[in-house]
N, C-alpha and C. Protein backbone atom coordinates (compact mmCIF):
# COMPACT_ATOMS: atom_id res chain seq x y z
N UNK A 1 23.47 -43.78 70.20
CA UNK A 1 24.24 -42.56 70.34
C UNK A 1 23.96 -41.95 71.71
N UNK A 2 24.97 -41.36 72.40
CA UNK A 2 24.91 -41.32 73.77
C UNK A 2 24.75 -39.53 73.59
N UNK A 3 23.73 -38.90 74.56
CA UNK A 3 23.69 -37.27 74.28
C UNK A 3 24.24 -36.64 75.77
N UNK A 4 24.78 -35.53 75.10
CA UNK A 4 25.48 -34.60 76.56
C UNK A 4 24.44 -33.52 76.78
N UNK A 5 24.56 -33.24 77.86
CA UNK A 5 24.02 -32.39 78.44
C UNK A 5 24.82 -30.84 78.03
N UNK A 6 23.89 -29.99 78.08
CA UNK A 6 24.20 -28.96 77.35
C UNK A 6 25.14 -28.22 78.87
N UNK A 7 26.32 -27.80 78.37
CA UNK A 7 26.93 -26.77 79.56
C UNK A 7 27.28 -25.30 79.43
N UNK A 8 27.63 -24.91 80.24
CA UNK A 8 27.93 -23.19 80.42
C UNK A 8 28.69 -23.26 79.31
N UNK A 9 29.64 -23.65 79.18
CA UNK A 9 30.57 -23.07 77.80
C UNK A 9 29.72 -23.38 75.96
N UNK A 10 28.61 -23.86 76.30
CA UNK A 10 27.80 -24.10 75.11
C UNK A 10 26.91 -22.90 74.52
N UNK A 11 26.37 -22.25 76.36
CA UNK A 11 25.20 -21.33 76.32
C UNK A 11 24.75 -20.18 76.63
N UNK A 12 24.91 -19.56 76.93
CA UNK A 12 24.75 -18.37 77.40
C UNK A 12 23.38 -18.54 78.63
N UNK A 13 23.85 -18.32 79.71
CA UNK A 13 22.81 -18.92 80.64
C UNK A 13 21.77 -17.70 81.27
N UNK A 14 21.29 -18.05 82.27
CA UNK A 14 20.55 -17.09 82.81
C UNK A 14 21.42 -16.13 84.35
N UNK A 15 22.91 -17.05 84.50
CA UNK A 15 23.27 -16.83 85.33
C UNK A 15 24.52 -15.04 85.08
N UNK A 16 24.14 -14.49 83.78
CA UNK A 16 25.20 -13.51 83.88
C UNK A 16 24.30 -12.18 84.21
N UNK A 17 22.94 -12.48 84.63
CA UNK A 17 21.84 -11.27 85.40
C UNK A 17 23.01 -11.53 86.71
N UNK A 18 23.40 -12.11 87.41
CA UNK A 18 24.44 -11.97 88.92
C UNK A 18 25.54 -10.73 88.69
N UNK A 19 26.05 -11.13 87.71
CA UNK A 19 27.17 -10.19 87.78
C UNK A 19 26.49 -9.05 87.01
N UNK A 20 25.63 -8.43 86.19
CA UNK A 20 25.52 -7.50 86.08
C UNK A 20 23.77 -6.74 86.77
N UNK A 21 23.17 -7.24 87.48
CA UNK A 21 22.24 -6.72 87.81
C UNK A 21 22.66 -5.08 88.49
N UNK A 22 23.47 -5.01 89.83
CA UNK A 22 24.08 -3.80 89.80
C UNK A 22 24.10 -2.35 88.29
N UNK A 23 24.56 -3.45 87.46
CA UNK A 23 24.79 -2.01 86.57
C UNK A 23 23.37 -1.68 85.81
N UNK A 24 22.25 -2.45 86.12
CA UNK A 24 21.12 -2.19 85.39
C UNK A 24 20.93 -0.86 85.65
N UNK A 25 20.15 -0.25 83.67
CA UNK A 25 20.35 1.08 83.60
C UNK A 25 18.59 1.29 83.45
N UNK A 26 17.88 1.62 83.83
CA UNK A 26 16.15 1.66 82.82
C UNK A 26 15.88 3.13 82.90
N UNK A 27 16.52 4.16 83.28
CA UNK A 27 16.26 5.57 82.86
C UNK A 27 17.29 6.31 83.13
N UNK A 28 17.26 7.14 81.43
CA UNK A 28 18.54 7.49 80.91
C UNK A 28 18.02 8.92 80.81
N UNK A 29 16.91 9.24 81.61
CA UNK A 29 16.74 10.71 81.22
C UNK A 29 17.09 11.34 83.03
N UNK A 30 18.49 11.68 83.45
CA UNK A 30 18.92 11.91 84.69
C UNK A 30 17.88 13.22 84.72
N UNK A 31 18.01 13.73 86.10
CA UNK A 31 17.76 15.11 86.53
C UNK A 31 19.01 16.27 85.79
N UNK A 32 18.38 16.74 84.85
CA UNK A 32 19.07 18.24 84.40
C UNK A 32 19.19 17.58 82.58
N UNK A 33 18.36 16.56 82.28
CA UNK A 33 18.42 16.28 80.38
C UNK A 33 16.72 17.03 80.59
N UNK A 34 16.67 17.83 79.74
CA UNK A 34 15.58 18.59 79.81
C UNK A 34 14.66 18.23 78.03
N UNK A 35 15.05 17.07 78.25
CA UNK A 35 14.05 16.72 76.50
C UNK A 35 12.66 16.10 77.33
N UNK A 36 12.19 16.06 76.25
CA UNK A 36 10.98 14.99 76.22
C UNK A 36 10.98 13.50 76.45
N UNK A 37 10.33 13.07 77.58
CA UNK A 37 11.17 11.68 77.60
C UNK A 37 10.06 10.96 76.91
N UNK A 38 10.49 9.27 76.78
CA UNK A 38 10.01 8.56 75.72
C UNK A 38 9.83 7.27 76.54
N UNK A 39 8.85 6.64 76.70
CA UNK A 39 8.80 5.03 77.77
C UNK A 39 8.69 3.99 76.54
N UNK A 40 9.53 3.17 76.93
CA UNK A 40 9.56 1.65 75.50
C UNK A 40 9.68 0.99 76.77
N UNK A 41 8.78 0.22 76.27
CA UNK A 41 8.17 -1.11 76.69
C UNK A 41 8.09 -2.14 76.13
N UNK A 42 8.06 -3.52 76.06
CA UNK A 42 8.23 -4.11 75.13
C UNK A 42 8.28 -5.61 76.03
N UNK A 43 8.16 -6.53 75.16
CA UNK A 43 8.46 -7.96 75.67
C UNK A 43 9.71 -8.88 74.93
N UNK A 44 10.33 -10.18 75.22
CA UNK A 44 11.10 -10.46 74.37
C UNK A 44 10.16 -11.78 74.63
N UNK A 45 10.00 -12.39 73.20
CA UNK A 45 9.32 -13.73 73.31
C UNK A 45 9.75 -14.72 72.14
N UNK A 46 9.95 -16.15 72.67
CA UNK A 46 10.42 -16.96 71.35
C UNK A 46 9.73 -17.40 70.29
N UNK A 47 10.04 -18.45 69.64
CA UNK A 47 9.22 -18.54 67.99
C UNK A 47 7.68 -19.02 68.54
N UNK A 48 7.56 -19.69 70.06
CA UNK A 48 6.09 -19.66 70.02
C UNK A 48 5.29 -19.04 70.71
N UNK A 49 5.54 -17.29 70.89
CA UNK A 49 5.29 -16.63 71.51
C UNK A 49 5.07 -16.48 72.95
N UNK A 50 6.21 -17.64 73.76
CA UNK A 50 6.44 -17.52 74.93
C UNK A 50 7.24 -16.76 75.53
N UNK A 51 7.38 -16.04 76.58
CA UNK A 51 7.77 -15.19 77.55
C UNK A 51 9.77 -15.63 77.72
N UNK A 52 10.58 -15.20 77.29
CA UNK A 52 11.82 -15.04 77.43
C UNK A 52 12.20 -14.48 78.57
N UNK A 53 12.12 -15.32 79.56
CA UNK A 53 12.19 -14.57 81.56
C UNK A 53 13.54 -14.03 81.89
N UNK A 54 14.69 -14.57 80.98
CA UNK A 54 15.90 -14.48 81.46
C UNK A 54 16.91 -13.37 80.56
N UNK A 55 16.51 -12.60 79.94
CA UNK A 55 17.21 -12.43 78.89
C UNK A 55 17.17 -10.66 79.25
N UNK A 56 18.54 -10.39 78.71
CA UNK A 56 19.23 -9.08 78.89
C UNK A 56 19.40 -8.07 77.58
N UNK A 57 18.59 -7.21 77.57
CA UNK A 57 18.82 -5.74 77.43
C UNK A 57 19.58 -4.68 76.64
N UNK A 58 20.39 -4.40 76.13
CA UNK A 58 20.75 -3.27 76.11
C UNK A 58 20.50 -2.53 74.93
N UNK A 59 20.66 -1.06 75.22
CA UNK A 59 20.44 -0.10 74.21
C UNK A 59 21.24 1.08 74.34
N UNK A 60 21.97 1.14 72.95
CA UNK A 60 23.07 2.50 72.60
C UNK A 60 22.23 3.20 72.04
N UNK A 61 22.05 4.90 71.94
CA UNK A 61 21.48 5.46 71.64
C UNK A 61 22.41 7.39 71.45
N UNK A 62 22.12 8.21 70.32
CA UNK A 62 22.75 9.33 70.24
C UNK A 62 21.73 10.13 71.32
N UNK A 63 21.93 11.72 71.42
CA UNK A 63 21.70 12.18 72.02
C UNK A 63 20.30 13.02 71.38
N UNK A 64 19.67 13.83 71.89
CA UNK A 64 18.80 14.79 70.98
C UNK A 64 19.27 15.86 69.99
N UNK A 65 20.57 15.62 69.63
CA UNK A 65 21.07 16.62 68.49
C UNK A 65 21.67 15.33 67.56
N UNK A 66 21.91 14.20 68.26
CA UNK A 66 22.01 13.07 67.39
C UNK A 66 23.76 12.89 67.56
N UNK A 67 24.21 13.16 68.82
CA UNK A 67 25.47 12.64 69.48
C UNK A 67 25.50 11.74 70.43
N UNK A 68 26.62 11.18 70.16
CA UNK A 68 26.81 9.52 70.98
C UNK A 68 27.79 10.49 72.26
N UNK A 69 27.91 9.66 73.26
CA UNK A 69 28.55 9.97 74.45
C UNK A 69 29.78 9.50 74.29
N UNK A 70 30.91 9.33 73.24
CA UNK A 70 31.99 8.56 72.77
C UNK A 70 32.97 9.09 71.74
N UNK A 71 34.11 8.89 72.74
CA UNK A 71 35.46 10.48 72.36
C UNK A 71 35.46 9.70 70.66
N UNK A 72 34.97 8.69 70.00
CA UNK A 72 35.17 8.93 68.58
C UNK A 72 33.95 9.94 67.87
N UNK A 73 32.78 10.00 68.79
CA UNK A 73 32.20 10.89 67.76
C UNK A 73 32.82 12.71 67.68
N UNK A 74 32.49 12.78 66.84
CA UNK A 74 33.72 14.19 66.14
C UNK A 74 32.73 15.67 66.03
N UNK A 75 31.53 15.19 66.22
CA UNK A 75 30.79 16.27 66.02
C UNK A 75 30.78 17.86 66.65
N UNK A 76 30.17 18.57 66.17
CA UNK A 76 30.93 19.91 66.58
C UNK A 76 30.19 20.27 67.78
N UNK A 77 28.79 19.67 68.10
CA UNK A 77 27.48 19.82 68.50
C UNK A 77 27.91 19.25 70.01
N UNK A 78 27.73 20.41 71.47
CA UNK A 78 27.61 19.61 72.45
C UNK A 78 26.75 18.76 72.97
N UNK A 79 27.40 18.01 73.86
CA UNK A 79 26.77 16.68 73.94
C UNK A 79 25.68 17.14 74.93
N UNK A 80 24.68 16.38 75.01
CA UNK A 80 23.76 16.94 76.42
C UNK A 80 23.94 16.42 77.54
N UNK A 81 23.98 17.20 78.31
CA UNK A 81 24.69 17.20 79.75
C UNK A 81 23.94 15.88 80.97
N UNK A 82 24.75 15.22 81.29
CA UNK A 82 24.16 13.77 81.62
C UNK A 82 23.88 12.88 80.92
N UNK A 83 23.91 13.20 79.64
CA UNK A 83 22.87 12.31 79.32
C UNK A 83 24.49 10.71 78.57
N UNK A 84 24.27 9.39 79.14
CA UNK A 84 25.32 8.42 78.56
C UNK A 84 24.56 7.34 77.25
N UNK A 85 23.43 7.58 76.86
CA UNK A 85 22.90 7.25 75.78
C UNK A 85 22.91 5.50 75.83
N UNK A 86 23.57 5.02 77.39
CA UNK A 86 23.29 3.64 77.63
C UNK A 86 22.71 2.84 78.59
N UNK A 87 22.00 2.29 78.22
CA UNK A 87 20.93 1.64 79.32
C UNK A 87 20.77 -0.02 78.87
N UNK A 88 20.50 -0.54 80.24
CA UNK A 88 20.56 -2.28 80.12
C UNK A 88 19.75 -2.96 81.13
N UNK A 89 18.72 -3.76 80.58
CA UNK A 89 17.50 -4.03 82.12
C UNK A 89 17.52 -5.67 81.50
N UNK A 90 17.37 -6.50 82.47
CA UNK A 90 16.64 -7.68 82.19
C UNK A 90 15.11 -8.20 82.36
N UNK A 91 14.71 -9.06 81.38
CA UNK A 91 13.24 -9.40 81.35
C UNK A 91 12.65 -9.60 82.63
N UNK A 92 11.65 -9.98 82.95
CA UNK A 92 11.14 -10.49 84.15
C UNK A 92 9.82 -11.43 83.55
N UNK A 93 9.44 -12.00 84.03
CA UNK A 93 9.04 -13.40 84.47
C UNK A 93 8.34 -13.50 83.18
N UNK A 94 7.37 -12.49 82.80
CA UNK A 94 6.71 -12.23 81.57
C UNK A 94 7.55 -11.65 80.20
N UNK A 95 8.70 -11.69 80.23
CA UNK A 95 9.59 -11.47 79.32
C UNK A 95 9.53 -9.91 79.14
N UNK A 96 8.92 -9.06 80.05
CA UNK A 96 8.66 -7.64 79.86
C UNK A 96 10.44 -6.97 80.13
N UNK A 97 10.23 -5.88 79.78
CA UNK A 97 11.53 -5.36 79.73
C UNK A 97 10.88 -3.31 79.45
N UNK A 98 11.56 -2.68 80.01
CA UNK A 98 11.30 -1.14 79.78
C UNK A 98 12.29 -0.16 79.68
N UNK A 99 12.25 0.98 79.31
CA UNK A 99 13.60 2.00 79.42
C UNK A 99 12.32 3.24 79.75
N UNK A 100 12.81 4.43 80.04
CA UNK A 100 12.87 5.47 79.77
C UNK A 100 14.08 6.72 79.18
N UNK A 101 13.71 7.34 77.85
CA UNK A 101 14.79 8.05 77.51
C UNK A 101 14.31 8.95 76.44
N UNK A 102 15.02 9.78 76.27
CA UNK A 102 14.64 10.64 75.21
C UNK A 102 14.99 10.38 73.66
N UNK A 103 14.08 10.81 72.78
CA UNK A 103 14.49 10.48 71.33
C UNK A 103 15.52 10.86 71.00
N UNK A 104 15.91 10.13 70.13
CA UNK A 104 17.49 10.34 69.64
C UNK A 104 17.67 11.66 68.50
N UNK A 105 18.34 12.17 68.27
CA UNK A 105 18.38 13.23 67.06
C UNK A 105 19.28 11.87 66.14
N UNK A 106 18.86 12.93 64.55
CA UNK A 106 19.77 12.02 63.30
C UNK A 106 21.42 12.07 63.55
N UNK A 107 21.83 11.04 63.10
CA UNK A 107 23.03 10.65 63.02
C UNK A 107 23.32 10.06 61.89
N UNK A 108 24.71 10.91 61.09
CA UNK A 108 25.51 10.13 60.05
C UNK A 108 25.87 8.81 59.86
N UNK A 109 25.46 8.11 58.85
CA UNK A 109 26.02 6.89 58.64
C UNK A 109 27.34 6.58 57.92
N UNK A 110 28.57 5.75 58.37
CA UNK A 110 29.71 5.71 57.67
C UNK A 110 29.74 6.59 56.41
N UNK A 111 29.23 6.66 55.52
CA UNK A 111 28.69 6.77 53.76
C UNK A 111 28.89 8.06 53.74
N UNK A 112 28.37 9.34 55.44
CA UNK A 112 27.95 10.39 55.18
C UNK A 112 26.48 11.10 54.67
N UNK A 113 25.56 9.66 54.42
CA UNK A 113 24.18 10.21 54.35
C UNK A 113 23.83 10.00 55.95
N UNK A 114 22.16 10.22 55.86
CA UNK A 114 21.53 10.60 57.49
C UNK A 114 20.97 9.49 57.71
N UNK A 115 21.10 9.17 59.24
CA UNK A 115 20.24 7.87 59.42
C UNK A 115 19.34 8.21 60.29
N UNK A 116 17.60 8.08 60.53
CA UNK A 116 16.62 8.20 61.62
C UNK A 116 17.07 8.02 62.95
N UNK A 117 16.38 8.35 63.18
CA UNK A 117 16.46 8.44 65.06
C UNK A 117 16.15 7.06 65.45
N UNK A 118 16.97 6.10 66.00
CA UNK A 118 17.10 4.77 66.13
C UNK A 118 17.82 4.64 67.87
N UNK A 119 17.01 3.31 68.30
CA UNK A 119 17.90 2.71 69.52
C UNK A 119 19.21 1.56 68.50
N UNK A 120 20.29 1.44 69.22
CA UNK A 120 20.54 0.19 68.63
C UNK A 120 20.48 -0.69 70.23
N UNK A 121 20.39 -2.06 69.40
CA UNK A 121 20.12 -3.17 70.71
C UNK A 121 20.37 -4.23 70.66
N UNK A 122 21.21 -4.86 71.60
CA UNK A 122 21.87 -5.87 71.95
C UNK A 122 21.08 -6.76 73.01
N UNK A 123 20.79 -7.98 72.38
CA UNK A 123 19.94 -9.34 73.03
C UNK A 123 21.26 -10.66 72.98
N UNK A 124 21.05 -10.51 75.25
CA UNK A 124 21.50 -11.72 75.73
C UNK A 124 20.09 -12.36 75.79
N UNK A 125 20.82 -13.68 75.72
CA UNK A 125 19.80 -14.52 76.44
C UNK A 125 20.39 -16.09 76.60
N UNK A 126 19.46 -16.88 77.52
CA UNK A 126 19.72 -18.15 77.61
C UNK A 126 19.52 -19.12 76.23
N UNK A 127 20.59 -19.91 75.67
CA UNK A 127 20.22 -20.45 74.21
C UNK A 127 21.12 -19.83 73.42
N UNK A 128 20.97 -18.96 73.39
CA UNK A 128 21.97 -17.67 72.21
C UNK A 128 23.66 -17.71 72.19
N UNK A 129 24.08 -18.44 71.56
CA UNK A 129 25.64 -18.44 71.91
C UNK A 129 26.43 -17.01 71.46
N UNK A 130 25.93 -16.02 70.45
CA UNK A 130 25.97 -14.97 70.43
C UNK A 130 24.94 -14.07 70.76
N UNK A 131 25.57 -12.83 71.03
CA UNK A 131 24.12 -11.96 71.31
C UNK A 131 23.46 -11.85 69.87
N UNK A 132 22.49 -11.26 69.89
CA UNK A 132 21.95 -10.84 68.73
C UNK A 132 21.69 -8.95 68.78
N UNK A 133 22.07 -8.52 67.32
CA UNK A 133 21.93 -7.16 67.17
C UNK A 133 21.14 -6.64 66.45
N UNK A 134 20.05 -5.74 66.75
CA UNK A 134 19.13 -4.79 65.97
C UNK A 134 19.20 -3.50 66.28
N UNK A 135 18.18 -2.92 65.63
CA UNK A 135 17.55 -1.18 65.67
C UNK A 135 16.32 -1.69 66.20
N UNK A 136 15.26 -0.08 66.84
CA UNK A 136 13.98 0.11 67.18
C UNK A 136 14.48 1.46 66.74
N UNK A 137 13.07 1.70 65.32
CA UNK A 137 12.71 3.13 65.06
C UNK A 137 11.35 3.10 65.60
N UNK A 138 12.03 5.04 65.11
CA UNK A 138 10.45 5.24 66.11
C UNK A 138 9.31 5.59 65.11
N UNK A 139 7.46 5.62 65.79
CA UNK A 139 7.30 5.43 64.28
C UNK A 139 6.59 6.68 64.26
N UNK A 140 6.38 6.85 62.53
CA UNK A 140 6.01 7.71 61.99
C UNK A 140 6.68 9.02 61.52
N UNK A 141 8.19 8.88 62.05
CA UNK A 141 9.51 9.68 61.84
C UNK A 141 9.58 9.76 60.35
N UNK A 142 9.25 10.69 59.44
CA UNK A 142 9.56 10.90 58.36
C UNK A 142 11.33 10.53 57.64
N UNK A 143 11.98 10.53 58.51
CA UNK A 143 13.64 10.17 58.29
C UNK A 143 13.03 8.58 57.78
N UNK A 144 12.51 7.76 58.43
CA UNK A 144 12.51 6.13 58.54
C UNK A 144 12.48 5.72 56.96
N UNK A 145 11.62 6.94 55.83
CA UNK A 145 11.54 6.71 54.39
C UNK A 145 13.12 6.63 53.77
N UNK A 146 13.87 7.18 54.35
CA UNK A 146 15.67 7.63 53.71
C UNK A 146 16.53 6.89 55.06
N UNK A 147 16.63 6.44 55.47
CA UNK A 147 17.19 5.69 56.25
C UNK A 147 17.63 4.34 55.53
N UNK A 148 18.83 4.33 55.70
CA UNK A 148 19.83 3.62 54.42
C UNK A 148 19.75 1.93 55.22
N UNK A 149 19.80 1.35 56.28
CA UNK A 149 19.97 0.34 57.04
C UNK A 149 18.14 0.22 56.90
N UNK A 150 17.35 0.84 57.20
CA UNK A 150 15.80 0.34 56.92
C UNK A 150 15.23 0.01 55.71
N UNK A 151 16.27 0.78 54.77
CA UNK A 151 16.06 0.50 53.44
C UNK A 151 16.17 -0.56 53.12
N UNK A 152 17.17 -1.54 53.66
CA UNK A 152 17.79 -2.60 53.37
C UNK A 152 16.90 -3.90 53.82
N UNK A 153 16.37 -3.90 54.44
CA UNK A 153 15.45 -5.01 55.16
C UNK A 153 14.31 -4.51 53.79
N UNK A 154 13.97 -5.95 53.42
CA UNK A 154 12.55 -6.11 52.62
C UNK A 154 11.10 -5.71 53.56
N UNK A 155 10.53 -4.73 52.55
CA UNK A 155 9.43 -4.08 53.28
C UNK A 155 8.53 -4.34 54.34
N UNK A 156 7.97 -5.88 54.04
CA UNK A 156 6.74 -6.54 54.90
C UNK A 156 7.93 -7.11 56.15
N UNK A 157 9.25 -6.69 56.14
CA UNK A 157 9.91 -7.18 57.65
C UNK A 157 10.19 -6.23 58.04
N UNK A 158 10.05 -4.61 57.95
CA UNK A 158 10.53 -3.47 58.51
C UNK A 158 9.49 -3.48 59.68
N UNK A 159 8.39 -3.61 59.76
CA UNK A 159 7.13 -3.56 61.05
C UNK A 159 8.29 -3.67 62.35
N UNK A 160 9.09 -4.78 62.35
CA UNK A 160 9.70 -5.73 63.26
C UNK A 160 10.71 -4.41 63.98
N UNK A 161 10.83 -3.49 63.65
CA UNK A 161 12.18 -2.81 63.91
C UNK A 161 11.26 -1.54 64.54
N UNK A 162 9.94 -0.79 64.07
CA UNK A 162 9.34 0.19 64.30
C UNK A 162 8.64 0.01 65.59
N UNK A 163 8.58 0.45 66.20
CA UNK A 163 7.61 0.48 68.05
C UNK A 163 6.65 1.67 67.70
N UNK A 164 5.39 0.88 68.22
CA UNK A 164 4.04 1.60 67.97
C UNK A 164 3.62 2.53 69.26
N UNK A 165 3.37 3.55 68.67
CA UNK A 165 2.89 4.16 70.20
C UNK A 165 1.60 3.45 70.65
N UNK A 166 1.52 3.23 71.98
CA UNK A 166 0.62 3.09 72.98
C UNK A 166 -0.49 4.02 73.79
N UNK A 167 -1.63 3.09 72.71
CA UNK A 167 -2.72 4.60 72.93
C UNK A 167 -2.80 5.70 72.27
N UNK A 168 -2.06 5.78 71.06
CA UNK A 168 -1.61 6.87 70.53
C UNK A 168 -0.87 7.53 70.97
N UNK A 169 -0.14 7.77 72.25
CA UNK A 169 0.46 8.68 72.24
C UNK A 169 2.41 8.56 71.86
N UNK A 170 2.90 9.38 71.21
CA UNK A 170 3.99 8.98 70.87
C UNK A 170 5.05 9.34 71.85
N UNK A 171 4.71 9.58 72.86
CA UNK A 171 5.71 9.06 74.33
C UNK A 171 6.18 8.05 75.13
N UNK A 172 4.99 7.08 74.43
CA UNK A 172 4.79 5.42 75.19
C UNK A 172 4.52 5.16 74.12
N UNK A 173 6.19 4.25 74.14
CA UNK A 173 5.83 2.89 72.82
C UNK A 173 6.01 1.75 73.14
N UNK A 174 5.35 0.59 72.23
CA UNK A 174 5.73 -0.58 72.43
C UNK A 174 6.34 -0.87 71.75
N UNK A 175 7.38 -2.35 72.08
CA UNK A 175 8.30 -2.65 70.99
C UNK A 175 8.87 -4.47 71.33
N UNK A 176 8.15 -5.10 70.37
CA UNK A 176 8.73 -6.52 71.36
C UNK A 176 9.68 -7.32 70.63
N UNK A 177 10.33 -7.44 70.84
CA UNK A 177 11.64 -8.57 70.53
C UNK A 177 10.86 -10.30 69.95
N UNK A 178 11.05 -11.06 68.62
CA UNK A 178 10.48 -12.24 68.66
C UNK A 178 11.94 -12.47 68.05
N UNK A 179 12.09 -14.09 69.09
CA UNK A 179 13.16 -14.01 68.94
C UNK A 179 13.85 -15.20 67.64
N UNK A 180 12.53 -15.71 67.05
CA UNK A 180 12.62 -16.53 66.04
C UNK A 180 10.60 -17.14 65.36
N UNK A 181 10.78 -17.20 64.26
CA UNK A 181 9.42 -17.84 63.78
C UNK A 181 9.01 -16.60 62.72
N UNK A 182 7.75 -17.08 62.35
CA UNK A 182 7.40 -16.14 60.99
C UNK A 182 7.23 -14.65 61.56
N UNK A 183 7.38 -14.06 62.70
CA UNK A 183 7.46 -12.72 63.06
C UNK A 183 8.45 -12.11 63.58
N UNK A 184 9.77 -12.99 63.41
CA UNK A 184 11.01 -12.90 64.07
C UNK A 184 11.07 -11.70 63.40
N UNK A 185 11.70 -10.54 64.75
CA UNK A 185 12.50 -9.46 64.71
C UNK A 185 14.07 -9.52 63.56
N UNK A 186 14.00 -8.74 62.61
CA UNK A 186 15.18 -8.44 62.04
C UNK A 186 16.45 -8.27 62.93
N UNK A 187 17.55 -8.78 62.89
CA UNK A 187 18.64 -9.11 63.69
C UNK A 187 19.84 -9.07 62.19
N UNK A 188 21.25 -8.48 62.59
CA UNK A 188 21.54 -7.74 61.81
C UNK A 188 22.98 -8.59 62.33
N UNK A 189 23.93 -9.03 60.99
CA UNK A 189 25.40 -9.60 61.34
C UNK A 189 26.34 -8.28 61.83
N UNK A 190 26.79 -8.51 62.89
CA UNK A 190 27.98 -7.95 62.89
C UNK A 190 29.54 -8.58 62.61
């Protein structure tokens, strides 16, 4: 049996950091968002805990009253001023990856109950023919107990979604992406 070589239309490569490096976003707290900002840090690494060098980023996030920057949200609550609740960085060599931004306030879920203060996040990478989609809560948020989407993941895999503060302090968290194996991060169908 004769084998092909794997090509661009198979994979998602390392080559779409070209076209979007320009728009890389890693702090979403401009001059004049007057919250508390929040540093996530984190690594993305595969099932054998190696360093994912190539892989992209992103995170949607509501605002500190728990508004999205997006003419469908309906809420009555203004939005905070600057602030676009989107940011997108790629790994570097050590699979590290960072944001700065402020915590999110609660936000309604379709249903009309409340959902915790959550990033949502979208993983490119080389290998991945789709992206892959999750949450990062934050921890120790009393919401995370009634949170209808955390509910749903079986208990001993919720760890995977929560970022620990660093050092204790809950301004600097960590949060690492595994991107397959017995500690693989929860990743969610869309």
């Amino acid at each position: 049996m004769m084998s092909q070589p794997t090509t661009p239309s198979q994979t998602v490569g390392p080559f779409f950091h070209i076209g979007l490096r320009w728009r890389f976003i890693d702090d979403l707290t401009k001059p004049g968002i007057d919250r508390d900002k929040v540093t996530i840090k984190g690594r993305v690494l595969d099932g054998d805990g190696k360093p994912v060098s190539d892989a992209l980023i992103e995170i949607w996030q509501a605002d500190a009253q728990g508004r999205y920057a997006h003419h469908d949200d309906g809420q009555d609550t203004p939005m905070e001023h600057g602030f676009t609740g989107f940011g997108r960085v790629a790994t570097d060599d050590d699979g590290a990856f960072g944001f700065a931004t402020i915590k999110p306030g609660r936000v309604r879920a379709p249903n009309g109950d409340w959902q915790a203060p959550h990033l949502n996040v979208t993983i490119f990478a080389r290998g991945l023919l789709k992206h892959l989609i999750t949450r990062m809560y934050f921890p120790g948020d009393a919401a995370n107990d009634g949170d209808g989407v955390l509910q749903l993941v079986p208990a001993q895999r919720r760890a995977t979604l929560i970022a620990q503060p660093i050092d204790g302090r809950m301004n600097a968290l960590r949060w690492n992406v595994i991107l397959q194996g017995g500690s693989e991060t929860v990743f969610f169908e869309y």
